[in-house]
Structures are given as C-alpha cells and as structure tokens.
Protein backbone atom coordinates (compact mmCIF):
# COMPACT_ATOMS: atom_id res chain seq x y z
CA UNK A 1 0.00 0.00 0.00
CA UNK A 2 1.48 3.79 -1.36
CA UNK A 3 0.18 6.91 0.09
CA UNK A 4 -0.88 8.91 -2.51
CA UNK A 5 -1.86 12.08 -1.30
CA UNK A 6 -3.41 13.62 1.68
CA UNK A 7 -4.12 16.75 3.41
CA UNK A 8 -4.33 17.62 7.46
CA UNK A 9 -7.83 15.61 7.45
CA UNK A 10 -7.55 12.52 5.15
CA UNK A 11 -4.92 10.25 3.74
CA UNK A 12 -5.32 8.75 0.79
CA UNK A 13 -3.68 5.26 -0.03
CA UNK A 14 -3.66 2.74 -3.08
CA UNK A 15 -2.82 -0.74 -3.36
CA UNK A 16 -3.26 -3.25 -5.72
CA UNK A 17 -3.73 -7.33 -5.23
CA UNK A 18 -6.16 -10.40 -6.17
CA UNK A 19 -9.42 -9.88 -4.88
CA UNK A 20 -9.76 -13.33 -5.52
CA UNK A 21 -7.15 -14.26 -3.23
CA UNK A 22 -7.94 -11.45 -0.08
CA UNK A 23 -11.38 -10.97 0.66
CA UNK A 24 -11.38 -8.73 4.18
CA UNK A 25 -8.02 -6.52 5.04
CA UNK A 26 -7.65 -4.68 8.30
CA UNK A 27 -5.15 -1.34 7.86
CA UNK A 28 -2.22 -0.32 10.52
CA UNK A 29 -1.16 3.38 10.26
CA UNK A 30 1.47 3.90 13.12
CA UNK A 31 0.32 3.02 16.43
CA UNK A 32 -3.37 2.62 14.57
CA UNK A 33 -4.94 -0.20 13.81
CA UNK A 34 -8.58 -0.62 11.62
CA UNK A 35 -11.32 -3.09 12.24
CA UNK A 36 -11.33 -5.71 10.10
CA UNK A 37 -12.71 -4.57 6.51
CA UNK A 38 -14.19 -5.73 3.34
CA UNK A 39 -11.67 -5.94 0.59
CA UNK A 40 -13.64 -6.59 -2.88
CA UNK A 41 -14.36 -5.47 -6.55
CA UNK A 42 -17.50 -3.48 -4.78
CA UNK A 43 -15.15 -1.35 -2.57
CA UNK A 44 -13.36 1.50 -3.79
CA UNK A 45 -11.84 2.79 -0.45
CA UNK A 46 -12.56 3.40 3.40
CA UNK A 47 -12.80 6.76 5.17
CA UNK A 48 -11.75 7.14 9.14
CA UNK A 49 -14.17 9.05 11.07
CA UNK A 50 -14.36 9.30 14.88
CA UNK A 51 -12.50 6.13 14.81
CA UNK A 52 -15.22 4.12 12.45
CA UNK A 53 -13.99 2.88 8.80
CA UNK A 54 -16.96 3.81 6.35
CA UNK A 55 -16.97 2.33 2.63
C-alpha cells in the first residue's frame, strides 16, 4: 500500500492485489490499527471518522 496524497484531514492510499485471493483486510497506520474490513471489486476505499472505517 502507497500513500498517494493527503491533506491535514484525510490520507489517501492505493494498493493493488487479487481480490480473488484477499477478501477482508484490516489497515495499521502507526500506532493505529482498523477493524477488520471488506476488501472486494465493490469497494473502492474506506474513510476514518471518529475512529469508524466507512466504505
């Protein structure tokens, strides 16, 4: 996973790999850890807010 670009509220990464072969993903950004997530065809990318990951 690259970060691509950002600004003082978001950060915005990219990846690329076989949905076929990963189906849930959780994301660790320093000392941060996500939930578990969906990691499909059908999702384009998460948002953190208030600690929740939206879709």
């Amino acid at each position: 996973m690259e970060k691509s670009s950002g600004d003082e509220k978001n950060i915005i990464f990219t990846c690329e790999a076989d949905v076929n072969l990963y189906n849930m993903v959780h994301l660790t950004y320093g000392k941060t850890t996500s939930m578990n997530v969906a990691f499909n065809s059908f999702v384009s990318g998460w948002n953190l807010d208030n600690d929740e990951l939206l879709p």
